[in-house]
Protein backbone atom coordinates (compact mmCIF):
# COMPACT_ATOMS: atom_id res chain seq x y z
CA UNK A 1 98.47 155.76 10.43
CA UNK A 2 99.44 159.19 8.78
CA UNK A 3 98.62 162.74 8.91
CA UNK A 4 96.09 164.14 7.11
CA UNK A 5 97.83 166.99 5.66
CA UNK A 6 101.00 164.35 4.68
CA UNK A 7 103.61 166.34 6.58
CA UNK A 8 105.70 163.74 9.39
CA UNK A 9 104.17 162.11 12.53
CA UNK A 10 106.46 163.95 15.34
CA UNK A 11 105.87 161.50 18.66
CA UNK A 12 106.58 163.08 22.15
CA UNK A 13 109.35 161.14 23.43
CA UNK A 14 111.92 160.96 26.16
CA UNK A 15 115.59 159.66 25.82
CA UNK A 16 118.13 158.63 28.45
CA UNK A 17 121.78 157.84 27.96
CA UNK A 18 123.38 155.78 31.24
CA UNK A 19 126.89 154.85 31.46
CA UNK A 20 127.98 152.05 33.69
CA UNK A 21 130.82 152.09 35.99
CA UNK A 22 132.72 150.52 33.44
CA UNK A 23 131.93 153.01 31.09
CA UNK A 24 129.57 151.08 28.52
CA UNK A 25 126.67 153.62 27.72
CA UNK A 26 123.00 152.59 27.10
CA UNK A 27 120.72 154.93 25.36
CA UNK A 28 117.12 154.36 26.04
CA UNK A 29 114.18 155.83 24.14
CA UNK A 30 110.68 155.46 25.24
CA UNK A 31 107.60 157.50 23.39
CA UNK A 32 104.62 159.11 26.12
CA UNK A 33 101.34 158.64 25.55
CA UNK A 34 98.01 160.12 26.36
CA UNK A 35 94.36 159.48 26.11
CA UNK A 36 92.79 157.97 22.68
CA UNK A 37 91.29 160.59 20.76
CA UNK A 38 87.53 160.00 19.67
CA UNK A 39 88.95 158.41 16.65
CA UNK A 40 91.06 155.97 18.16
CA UNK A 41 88.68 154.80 21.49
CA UNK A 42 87.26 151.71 19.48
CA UNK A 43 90.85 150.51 18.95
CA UNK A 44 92.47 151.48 22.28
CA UNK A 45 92.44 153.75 25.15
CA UNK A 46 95.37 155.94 24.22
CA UNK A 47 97.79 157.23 21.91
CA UNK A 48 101.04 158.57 21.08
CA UNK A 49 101.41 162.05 21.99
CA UNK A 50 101.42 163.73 18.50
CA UNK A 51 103.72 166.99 18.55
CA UNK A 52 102.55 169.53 16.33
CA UNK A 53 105.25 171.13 13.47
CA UNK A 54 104.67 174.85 15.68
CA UNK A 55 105.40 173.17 18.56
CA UNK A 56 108.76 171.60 17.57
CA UNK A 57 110.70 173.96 19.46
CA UNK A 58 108.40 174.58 22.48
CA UNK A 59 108.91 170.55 22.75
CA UNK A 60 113.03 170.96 21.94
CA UNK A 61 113.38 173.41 24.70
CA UNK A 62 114.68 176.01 22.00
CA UNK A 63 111.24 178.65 23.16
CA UNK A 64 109.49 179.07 26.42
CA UNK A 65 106.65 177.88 27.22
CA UNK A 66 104.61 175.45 29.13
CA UNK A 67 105.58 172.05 27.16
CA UNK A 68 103.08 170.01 29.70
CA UNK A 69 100.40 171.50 27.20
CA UNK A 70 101.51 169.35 24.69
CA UNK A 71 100.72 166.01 26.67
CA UNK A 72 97.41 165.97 25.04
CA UNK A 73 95.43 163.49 22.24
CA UNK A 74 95.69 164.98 18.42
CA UNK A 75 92.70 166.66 17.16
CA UNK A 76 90.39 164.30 15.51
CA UNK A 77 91.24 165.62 11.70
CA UNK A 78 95.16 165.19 12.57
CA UNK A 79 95.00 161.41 11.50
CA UNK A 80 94.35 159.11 9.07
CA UNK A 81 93.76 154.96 9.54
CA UNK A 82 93.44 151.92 7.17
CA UNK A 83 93.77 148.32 7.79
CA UNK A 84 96.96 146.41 7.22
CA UNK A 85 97.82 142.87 7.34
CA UNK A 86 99.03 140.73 10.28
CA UNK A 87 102.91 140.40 8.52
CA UNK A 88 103.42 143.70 10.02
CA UNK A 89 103.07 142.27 13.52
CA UNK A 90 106.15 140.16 12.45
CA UNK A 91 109.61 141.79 12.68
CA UNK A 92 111.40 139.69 10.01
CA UNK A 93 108.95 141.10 7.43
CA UNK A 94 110.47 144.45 5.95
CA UNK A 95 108.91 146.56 3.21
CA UNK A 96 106.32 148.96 1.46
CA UNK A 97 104.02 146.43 1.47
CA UNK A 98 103.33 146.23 4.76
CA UNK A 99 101.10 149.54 4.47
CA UNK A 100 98.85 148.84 2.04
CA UNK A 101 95.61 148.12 2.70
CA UNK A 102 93.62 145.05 3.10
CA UNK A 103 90.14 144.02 2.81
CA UNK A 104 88.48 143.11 6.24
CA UNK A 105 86.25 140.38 6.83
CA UNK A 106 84.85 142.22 9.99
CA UNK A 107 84.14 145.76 9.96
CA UNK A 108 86.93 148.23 11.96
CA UNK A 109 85.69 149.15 15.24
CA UNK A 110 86.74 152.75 13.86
């Protein structure tokens, strides 16, 4: 997955740092999702919540605004697809390769 326009994939996210009594500190990270866009439905039923470059600071808290508006799916000519390999699924595999495409045997459900 990519943008369209090449500019960076921003996720919504959430982070959390905890500190135990004995003072060891965990920081936790978790990305929200929302609904699957029309172009994503015949994959799964939701998606990262995509935050827009003009909405960077609405998201960081640095302008006002209602940042709940954001929790919504990317317009459908935000995103690009293309089929990768199964190595990726693997998390001892490392590298460029992992993106490029493959040749299906089955058609996408895209």
């Amino acid at each position: 997955m990519a943008r369209v326009d090449g500019d960076p994939v921003a996720f919504g996210g959430i982070w959390e740092e905890w500190r135990s009594p004995e003072g060891e500190s965990l920081q936790t990270f978790a990305t929200i999702t929302t609904n699957a866009n029309n172009l994503l439905t015949g994959i799964q039923d939701r998606m990262p919540v995509i935050i827009e470059r003009d909405d960077w600071p609405l998201w960081l808290g640095e302008s006002e605004g209602d940042v709940r508006a954001l929790l919504r799916p990317a317009a459908e000519d935000t995103l690009r697809f293309w089929p990768i390999g199964k190595a990726v699924g693997r998390v001892k595999n490392d590298g460029p390769e992992l993106l490029e495409a493959v040749t299906l045997t089955k058609p996408m459900l895209l």
